[in-house]
Protein backbone atom coordinates (compact mmCIF):
# COMPACT_ATOMS: atom_id res chain seq x y z
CA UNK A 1 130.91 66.19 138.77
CA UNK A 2 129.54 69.88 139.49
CA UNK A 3 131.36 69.68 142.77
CA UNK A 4 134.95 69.74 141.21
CA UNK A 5 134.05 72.56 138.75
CA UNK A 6 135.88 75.42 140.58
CA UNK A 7 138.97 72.99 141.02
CA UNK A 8 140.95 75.15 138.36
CA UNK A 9 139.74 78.63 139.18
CA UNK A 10 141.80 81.44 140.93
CA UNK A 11 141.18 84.66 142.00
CA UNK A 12 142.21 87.83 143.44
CA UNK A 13 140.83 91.57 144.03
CA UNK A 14 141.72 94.74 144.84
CA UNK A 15 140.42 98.37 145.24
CA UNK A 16 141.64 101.39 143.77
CA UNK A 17 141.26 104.95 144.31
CA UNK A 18 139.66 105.76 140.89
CA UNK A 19 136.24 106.13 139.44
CA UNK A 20 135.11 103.30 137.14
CA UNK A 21 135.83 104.91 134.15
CA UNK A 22 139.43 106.07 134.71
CA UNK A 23 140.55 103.00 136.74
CA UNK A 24 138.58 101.17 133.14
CA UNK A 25 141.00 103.00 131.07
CA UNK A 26 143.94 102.70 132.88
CA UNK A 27 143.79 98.93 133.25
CA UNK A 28 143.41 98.70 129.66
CA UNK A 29 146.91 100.96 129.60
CA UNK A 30 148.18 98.56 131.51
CA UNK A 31 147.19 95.73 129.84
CA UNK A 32 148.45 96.56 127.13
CA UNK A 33 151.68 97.80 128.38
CA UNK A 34 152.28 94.18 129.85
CA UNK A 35 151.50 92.66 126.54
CA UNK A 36 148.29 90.26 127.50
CA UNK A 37 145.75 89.47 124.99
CA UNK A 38 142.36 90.70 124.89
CA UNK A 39 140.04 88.61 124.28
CA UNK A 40 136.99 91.00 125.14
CA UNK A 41 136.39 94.09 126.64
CA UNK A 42 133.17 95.28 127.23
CA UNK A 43 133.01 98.68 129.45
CA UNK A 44 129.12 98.87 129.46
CA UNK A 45 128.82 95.67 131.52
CA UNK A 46 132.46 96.25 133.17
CA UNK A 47 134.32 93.45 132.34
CA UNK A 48 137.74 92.51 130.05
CA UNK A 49 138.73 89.41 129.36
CA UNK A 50 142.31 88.22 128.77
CA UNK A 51 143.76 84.93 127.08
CA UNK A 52 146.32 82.46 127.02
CA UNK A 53 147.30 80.24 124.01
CA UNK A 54 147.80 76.03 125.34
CA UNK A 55 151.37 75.72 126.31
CA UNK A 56 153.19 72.22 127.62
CA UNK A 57 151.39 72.80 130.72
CA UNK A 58 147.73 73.42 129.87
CA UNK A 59 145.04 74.10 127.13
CA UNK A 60 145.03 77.26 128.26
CA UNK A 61 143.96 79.58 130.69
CA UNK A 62 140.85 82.38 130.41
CA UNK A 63 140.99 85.39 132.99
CA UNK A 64 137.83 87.55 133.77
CA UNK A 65 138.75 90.81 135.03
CA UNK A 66 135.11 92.61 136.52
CA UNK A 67 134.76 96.28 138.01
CA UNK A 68 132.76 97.28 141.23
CA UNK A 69 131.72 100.82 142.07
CA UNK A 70 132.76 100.97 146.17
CA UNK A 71 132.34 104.70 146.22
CA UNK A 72 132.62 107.71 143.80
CA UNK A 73 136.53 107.45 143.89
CA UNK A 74 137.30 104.11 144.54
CA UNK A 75 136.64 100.83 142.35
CA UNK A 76 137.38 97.24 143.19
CA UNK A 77 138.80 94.89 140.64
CA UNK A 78 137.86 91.39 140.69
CA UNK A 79 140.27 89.19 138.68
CA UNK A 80 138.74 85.13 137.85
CA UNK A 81 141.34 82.78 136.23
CA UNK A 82 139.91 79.39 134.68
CA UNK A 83 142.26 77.08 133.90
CA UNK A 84 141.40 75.36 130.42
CA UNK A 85 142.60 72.19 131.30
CA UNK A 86 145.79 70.52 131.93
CA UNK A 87 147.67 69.82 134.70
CA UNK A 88 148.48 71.00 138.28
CA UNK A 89 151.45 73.33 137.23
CA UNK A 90 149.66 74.66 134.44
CA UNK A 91 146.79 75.56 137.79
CA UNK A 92 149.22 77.04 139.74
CA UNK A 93 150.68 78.92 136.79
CA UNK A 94 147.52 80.58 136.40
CA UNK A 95 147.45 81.55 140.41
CA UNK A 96 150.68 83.44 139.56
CA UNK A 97 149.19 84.96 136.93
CA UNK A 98 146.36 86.81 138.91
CA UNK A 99 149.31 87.79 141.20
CA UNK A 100 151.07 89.10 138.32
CA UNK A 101 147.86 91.02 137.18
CA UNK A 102 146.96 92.48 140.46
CA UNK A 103 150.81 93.92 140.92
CA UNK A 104 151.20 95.42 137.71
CA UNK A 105 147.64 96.88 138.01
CA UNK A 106 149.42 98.42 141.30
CA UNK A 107 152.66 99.62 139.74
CA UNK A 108 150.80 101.00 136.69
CA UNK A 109 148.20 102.79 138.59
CA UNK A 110 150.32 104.35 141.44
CA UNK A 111 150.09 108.32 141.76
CA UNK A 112 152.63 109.85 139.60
């Protein structure tokens, strides 16, 4: 059944105009500001990963967030969400949830 294996799985991106390091450090701000749960964060290999308990909807839901150099200034942010298991709401649930992600990534990070 390898061919259904990405059935579940959302994602969404965006680039920023920070080096790796800041925009790292900032998302974790954020992150934390917006109350997710870390699961993992690992800057050396450039990834975070966030958590969801099981709910009515689904087992769960695990979301990858990975960091790409584009240029000196500017990083892009690659957000994977795997649903768990469950059911169809709990998939589109997590769609809205790398949505969610990306936009307060852009509030939080917007030039004050």
């Amino acid at each position: 059944m390898e061919v259904f294996k990405d059935l579940f799985k959302n994602e969404g991106s965006q680039t920023f105009s920070y080096s790796y390091g800041i925009l790292f450090k900032k998302v974790l701000e954020s992150i934390k500001k917006n109350k997710w749960v870390i699961k993992k964060q690992n800057k050396k290999n450039r990834l975070i990963e966030l958590g969801t308990g099981w709910s009515m909807y689904s087992y769960g839901e695990s979301i990858l967030i990975t960091f790409k150099k584009v240029s000196k200034r500017k990083t892009r942010i690659n957000i994977i969400s795997r649903n768990m298991g469950g059911t169809f709401i709990g998939f589109i649930k997590d769609h809205k949830n790398v949505q969610k992600l990306i936009k307060e990534f852009e509030e939080d990070l917007k030039i004050k």
